[in-house]
Protein backbone atom coordinates (compact mmCIF):
# COMPACT_ATOMS: atom_id res chain seq x y z
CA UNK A 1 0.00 0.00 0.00
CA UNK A 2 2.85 2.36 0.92
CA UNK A 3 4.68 1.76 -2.78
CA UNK A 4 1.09 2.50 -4.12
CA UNK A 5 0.65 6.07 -2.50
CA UNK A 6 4.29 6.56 -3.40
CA UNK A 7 4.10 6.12 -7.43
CA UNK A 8 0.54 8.18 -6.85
CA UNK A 9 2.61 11.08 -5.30
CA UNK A 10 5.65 10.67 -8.26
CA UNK A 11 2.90 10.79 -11.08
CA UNK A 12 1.39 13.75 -9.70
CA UNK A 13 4.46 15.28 -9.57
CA UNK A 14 5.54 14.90 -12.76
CA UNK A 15 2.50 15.56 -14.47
CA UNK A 16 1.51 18.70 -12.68
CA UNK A 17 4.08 21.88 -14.14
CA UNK A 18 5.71 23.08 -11.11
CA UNK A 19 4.56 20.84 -8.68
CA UNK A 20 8.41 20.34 -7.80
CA UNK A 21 8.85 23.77 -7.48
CA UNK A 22 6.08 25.08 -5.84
CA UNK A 23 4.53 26.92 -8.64
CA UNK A 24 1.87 25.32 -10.70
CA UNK A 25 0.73 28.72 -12.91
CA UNK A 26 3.90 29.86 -14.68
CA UNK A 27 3.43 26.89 -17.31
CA UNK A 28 -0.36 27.12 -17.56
CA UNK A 29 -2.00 28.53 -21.00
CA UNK A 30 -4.50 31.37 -20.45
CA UNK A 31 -7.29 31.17 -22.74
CA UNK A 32 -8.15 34.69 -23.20
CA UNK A 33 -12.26 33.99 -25.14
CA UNK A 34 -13.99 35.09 -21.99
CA UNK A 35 -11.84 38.24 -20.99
CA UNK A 36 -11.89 39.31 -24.66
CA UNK A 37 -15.57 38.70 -24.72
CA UNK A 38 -16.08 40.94 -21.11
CA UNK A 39 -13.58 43.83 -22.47
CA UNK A 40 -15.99 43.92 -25.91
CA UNK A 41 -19.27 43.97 -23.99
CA UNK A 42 -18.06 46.75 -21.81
CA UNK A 43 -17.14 48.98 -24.94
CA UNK A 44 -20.09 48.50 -27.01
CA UNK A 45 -22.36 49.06 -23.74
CA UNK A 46 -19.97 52.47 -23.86
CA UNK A 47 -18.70 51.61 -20.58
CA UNK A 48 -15.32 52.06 -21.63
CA UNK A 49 -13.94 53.57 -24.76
CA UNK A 50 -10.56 50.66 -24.17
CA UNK A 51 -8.31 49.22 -21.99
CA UNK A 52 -5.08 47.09 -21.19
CA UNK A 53 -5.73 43.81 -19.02
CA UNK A 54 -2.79 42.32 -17.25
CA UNK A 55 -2.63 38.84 -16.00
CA UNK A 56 0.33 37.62 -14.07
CA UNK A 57 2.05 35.98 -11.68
CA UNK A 58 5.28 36.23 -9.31
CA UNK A 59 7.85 34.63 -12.32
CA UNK A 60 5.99 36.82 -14.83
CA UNK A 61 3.32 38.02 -17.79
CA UNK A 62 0.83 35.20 -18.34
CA UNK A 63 -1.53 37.16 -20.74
CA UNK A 64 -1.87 40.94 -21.63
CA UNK A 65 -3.60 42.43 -23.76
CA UNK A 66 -4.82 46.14 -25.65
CA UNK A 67 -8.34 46.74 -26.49
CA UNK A 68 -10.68 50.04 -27.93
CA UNK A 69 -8.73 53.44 -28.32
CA UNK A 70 -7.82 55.87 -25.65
CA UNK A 71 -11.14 58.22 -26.08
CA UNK A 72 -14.62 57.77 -27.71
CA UNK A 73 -13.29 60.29 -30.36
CA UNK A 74 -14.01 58.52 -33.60
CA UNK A 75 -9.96 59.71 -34.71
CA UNK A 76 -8.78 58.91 -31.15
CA UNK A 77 -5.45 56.44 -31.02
CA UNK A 78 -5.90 52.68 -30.73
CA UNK A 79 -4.98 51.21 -27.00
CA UNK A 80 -1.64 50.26 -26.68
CA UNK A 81 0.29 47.88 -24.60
CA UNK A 82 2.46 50.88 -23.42
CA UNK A 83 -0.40 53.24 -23.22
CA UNK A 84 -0.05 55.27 -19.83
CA UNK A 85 -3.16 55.62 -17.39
CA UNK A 86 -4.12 57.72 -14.87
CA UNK A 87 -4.07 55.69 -12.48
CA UNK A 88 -6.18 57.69 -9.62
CA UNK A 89 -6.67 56.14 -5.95
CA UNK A 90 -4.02 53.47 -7.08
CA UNK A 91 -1.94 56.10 -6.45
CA UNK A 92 -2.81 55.05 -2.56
CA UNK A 93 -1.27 51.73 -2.60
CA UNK A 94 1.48 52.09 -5.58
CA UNK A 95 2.74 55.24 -3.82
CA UNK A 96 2.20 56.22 -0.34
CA UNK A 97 1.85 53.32 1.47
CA UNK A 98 4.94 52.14 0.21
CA UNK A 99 6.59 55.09 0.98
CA UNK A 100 5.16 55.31 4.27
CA UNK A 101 6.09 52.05 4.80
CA UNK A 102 9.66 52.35 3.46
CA UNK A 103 10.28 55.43 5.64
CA UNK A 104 9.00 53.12 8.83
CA UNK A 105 10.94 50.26 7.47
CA UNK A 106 14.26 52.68 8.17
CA UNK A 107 13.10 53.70 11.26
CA UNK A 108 12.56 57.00 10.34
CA UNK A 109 8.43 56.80 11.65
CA UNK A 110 6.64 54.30 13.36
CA UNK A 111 2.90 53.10 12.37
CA UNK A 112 1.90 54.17 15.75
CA UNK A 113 3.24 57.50 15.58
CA UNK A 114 0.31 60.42 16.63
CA UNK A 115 -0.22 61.97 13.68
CA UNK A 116 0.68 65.57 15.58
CA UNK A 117 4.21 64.42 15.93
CA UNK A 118 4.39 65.31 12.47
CA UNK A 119 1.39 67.42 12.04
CA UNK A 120 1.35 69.94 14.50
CA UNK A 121 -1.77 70.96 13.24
CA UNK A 122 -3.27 68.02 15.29
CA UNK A 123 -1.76 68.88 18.31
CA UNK A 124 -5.51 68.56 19.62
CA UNK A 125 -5.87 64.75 18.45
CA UNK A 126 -3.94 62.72 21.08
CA UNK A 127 -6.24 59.42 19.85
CA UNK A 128 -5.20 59.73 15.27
CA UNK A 129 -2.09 57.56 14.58
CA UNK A 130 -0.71 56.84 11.30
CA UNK A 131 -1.89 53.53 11.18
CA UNK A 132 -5.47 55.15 11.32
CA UNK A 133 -5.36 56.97 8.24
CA UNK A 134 -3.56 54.02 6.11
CA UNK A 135 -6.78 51.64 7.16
CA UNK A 136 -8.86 55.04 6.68
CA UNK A 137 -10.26 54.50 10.08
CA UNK A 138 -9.36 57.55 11.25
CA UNK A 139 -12.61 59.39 11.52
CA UNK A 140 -12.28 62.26 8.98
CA UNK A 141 -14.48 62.99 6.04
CA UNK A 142 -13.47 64.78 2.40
CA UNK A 143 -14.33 68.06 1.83
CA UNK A 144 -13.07 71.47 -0.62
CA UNK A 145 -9.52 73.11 -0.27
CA UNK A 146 -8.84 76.72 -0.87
CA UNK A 147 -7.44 77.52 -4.39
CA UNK A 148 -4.49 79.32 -2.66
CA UNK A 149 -3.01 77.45 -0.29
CA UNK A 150 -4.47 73.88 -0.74
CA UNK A 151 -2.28 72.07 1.53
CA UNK A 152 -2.55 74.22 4.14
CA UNK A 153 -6.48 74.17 4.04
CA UNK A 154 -6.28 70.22 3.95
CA UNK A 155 -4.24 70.12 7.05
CA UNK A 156 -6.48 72.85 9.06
CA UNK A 157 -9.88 71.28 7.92
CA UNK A 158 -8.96 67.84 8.99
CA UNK A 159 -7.35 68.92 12.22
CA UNK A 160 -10.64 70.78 13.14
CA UNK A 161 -12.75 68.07 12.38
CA UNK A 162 -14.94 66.27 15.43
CA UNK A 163 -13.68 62.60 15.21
CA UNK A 164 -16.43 60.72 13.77
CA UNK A 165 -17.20 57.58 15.74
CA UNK A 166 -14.55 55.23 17.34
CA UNK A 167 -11.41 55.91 15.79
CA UNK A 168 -9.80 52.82 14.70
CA UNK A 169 -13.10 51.10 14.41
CA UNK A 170 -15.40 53.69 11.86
CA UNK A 171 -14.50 52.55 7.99
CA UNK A 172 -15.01 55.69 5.95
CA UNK A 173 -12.83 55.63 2.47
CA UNK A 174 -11.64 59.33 2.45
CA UNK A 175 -8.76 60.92 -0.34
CA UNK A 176 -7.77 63.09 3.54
CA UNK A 177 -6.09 60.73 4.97
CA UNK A 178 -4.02 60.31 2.12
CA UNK A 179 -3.16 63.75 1.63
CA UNK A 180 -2.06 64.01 4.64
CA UNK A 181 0.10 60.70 4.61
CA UNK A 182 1.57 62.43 1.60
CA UNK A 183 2.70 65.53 3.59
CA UNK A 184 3.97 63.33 6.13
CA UNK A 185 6.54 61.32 3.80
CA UNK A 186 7.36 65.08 2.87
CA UNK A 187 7.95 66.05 6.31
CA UNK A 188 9.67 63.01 7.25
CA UNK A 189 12.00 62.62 4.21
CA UNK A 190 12.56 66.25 3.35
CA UNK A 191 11.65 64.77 -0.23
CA UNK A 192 7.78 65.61 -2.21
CA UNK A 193 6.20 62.65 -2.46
CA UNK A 194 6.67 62.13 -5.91
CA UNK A 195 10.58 62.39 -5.95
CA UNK A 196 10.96 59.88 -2.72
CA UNK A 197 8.24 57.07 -4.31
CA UNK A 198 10.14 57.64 -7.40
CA UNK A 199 13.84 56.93 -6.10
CA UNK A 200 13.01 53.91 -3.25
CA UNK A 201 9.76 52.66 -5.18
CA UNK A 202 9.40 53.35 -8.86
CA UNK A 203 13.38 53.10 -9.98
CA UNK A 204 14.56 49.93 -7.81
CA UNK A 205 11.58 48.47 -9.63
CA UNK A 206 12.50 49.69 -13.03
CA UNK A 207 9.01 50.97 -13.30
CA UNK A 208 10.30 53.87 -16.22
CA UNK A 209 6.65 54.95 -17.21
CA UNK A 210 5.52 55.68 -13.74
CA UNK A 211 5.47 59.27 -12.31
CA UNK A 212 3.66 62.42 -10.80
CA UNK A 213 2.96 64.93 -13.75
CA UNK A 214 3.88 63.56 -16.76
CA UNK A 215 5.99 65.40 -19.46
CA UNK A 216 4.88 66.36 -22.85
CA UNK A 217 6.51 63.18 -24.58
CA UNK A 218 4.36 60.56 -22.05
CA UNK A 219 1.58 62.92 -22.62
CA UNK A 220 1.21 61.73 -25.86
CA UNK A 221 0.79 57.80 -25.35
CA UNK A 222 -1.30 58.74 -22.45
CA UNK A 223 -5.30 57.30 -22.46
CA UNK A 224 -7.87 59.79 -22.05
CA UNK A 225 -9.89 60.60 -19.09
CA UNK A 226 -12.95 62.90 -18.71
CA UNK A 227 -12.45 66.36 -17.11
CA UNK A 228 -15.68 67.64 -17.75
CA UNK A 229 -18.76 67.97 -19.82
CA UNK A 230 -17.25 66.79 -22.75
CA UNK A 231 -13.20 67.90 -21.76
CA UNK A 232 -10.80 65.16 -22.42
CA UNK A 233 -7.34 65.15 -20.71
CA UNK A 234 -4.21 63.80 -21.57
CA UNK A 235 -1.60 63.77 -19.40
CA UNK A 236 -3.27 66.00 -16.93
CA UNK A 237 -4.20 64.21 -13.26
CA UNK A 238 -8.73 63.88 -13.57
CA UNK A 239 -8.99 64.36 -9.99
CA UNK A 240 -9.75 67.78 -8.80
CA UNK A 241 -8.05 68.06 -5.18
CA UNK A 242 -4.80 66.57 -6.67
CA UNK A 243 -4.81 69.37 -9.62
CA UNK A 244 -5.25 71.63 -7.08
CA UNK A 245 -2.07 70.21 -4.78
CA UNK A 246 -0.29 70.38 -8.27
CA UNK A 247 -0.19 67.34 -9.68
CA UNK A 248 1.11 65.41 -6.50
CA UNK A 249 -0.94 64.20 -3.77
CA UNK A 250 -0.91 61.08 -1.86
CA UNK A 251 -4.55 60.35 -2.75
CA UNK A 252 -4.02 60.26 -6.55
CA UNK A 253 -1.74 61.64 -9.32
CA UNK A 254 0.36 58.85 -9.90
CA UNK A 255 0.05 58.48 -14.21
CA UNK A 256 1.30 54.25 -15.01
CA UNK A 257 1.23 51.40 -17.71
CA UNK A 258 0.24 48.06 -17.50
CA UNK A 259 3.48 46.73 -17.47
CA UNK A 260 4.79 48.63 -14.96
CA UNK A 261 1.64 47.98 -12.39
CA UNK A 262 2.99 44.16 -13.38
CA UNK A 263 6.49 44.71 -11.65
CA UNK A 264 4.98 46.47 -9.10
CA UNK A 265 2.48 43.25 -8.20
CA UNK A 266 5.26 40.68 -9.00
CA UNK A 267 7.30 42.65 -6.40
CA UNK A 268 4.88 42.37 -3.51
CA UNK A 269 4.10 38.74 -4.67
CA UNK A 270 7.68 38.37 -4.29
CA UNK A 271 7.94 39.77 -0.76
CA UNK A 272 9.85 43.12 -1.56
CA UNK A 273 12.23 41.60 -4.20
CA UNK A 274 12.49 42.42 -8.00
CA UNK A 275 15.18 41.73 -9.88
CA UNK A 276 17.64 40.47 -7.56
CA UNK A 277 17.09 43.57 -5.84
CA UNK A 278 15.41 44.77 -2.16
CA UNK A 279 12.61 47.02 -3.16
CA UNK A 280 10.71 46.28 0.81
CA UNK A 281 11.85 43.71 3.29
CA UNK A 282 9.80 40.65 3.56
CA UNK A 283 8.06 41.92 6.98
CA UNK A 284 7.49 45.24 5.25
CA UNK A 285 5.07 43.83 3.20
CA UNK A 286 3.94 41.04 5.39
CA UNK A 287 2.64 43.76 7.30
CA UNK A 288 1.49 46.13 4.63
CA UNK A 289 -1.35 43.60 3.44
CA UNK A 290 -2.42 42.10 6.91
CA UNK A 291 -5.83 42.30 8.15
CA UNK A 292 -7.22 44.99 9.82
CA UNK A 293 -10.49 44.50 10.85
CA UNK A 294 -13.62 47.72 11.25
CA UNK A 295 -16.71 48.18 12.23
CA UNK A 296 -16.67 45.08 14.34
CA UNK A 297 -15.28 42.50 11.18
CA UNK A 298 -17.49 43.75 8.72
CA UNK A 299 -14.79 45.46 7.13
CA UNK A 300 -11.17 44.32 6.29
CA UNK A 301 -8.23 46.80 5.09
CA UNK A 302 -4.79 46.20 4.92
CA UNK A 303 -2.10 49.10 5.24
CA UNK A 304 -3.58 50.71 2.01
CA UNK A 305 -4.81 48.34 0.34
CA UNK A 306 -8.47 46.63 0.30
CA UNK A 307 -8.91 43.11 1.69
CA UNK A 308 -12.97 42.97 2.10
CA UNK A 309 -15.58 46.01 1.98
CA UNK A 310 -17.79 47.90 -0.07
CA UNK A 311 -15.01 48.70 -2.62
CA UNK A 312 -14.06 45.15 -3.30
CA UNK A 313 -15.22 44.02 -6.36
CA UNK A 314 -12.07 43.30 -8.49
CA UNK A 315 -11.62 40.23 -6.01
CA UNK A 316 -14.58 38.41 -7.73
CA UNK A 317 -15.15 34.72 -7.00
CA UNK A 318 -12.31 32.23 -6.76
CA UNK A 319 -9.57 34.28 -5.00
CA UNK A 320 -8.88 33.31 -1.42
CA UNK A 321 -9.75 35.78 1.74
CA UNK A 322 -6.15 36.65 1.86
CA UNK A 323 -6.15 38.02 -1.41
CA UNK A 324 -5.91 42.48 -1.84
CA UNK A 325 -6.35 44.77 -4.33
CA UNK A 326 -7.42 48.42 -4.93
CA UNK A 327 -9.21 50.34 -7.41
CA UNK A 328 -9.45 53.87 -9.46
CA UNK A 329 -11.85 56.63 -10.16
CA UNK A 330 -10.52 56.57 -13.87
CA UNK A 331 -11.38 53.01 -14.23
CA UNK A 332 -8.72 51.44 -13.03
CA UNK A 333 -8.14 48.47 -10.80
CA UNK A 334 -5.51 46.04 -9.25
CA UNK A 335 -5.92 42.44 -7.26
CA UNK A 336 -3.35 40.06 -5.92
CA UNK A 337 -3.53 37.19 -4.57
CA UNK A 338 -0.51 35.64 -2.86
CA UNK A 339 -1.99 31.98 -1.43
CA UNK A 340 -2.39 31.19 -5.56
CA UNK A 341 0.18 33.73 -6.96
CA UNK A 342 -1.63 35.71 -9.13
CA UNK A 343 -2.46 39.08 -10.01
CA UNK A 344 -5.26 41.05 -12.11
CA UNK A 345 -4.33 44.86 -14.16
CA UNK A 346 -7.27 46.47 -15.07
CA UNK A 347 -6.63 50.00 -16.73
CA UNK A 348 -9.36 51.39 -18.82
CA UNK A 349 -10.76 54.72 -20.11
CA UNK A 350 -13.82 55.18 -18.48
CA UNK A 351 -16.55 56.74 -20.33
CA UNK A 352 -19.63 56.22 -17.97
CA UNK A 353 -19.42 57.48 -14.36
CA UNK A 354 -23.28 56.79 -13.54
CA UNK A 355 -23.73 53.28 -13.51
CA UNK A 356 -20.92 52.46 -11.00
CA UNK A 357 -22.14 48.63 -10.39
CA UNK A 358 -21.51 48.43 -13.92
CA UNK A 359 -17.88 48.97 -13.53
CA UNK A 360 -17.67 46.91 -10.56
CA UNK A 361 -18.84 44.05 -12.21
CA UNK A 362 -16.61 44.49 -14.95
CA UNK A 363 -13.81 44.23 -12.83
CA UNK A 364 -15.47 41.28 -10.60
CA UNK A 365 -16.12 38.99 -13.36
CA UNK A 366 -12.13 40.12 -15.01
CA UNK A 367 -11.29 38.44 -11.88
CA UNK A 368 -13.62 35.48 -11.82
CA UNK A 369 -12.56 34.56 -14.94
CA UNK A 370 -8.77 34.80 -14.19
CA UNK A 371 -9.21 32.58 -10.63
CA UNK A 372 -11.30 29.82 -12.75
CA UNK A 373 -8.08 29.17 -15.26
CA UNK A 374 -5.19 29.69 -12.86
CA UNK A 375 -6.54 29.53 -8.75
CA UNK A 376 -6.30 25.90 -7.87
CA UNK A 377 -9.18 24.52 -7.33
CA UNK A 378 -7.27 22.16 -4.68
CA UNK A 379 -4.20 23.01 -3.47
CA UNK A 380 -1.29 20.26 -4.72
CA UNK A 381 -0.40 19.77 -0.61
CA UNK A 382 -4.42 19.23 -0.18
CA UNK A 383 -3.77 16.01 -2.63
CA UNK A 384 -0.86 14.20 -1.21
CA UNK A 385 -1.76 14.63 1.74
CA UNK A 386 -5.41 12.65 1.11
CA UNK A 387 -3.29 10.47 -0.74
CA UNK A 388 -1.25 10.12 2.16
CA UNK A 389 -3.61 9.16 4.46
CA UNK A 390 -3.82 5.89 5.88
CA UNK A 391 -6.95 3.88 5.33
């Protein structure tokens, strides 16, 4: 009987790609039908005037993809591979948190830090630490900045605020508490947010098309986005709080390609490495993506990024509970999941900003589709060991 089990266990082995190695998805084909058929619905419904979809794991590009042009302009450019995105509220997680967390990783602030120490604007909140307005649990709502000093304003509403509910336990999804985690890598670094994400984020990860503000030349391949009744920008952040802050906020701004958003997921798959090289430390991003749990378990945040709450519809079905992601006011979207190494890119031009379930279901069925080819239905260690067993 023990032979038996053992030729079972050798056969599985060799037949399933990777089993030795502890990867069973970098060999697997993706058949690309249903995500072609989803990105074509969405256009001719005019939810989207294109996109790029990305579909990868931590050794690398499985499938990717153009579709549509950049605009609904009849003459508008075909999507590219290389086409650049504004990338919105992915900004969050591509951007500041890393940087936040990178600046804690030297041990230059600690998650637990009041926010005052930095802000002395909140020299009145004893109870808001940084940790609080990563998980956006801090207790502070959006709301307008002055036109001439925007920063400023940001930092004086939010300190006068009343804390709403239990801080630490109220979930409200507020740009703030980014804005003011981007002031705070400012502060902290003597660096804008833009130039220290871009020397210990986006170069170590040889992510070339990603940047704050981009210049006239990456204007050009950049995918349109809707500024107004009927105002198309290229190049030019869509969100209205970061064009006031010029360009660079820690809420949005960030302008990125598919490929790029690739590294940057195969890099956190990878536990802070890419490319032989140390972009975060292994605990770094252990804790980064951790649960955090609000409003008693109903909702789940990591540092930044989304685990399980009202904005979490690019998980879909078929990723596992530990899996994260985060999404974009432009249309945009990421999702990783580490327990079956995969990740989802969605960048698109949005064209409809009414029928937001629309959207989300765009991006929850991308992501359904992508778990049914390459999430394991059973995990290989699942098998042997029922083949294992004695009976």
């Amino acid at each position: 009987m023990n032979q038996c089990r053992f030729i079972l266990i050798a056969i599985i082995l060799l037949l399933v790609p990777g089993a030795c190695n502890g990867n069973a998805l970098s060999n697997q084909v993706f058949h690309a039908d249903q995500v072609d058929q989803l990105m074509e619905d969405a256009m001719a419904k005019g939810l989207i005037a294109g996109g790029v979809v990305l579909v990868g794991t931590g050794k690398g590009i499985i499938f990717e993809k153009p579709y549509g042009r950049i605009a609904a302009v009849p003459d508008s450019r075909p999507m590219a591979a290389d086409t650049v995105f504004d990338i919105a509220s992915l900004t969050k997680v591509v951007a500041t948190t890393p940087s936040i967390l990178k600046l804690a990783e030297e041990g230059r602030l600690s998650l637990v830090d009041p926010v005052k120490k930095w802000i002395p604007e909140f020299s009145q909140r004893e109870d808001l630490l940084i940790w609080h307005l990563l998980t956006h649990t801090s207790g502070l709502d959006d709301f307008s900045l002055s036109n001439s000093n925007p920063i400023q304003s940001a930092l004086d509403g939010a300190a006068s605020q009343k804390a709403k509910g239990l801080v630490g336990n109220r979930f409200r999804y507020a740009d703030i508490n980014f804005i003011i985690l981007g002031e705070i890598v400012r502060r902290v670094s003597s660096l804008p947010l833009d130039q220290y994400a871009a020397l210990n984020i986006f170069a170590p990860n040889d992510m070339r098309d990603t940047q704050f503000n981009p210049g006239k030349e990456q204007a050009l391949r950049c995918s349109a986005t809707l500024g107004g009744e009927h105002n198309l920008l290229l190049g030019e952040v869509q969100d209205s709080l970061a064009r006031k802050l010029g360009g660079v906020a820690g809420h949005a701004g960030v302008f990125s390609t598919a490929a790029d958003l690739g590294r940057f997921c195969m890099m956190i798959l990878n536990r802070g490495e890419s490319s032989g090289k140390t972009v975060l430390l292994p605990r770094t991003v252990e804790q980064m993506t951790a649960p955090y749990f609000a409003r008693g378990g109903a909702v789940v945040r990591g540092l930044g990024w989304d685990i399980a709450s009202p904005y979490s519809a690019p998980r879909g079905t078929g990723f596992s509970e530990g899996s994260f992601g985060h999404t974009g006011y432009s249309g945009t979207s990421l999702w990783l999941d580490p327990s079956s190494d995969v990740f989802v890119v969605l960048l698109t031009s949005r064209l409809d900003y009414r029928h937001t379930k629309e959207l989300s279901r765009l991006r929850g069925n991308l992501s359904t589709i992508v778990a049914a080819q390459l999430s394991p239905q059973r995990p290989l260690a699942d098998l042997l060991q029922a083949l294992t067993v004695e009976r």
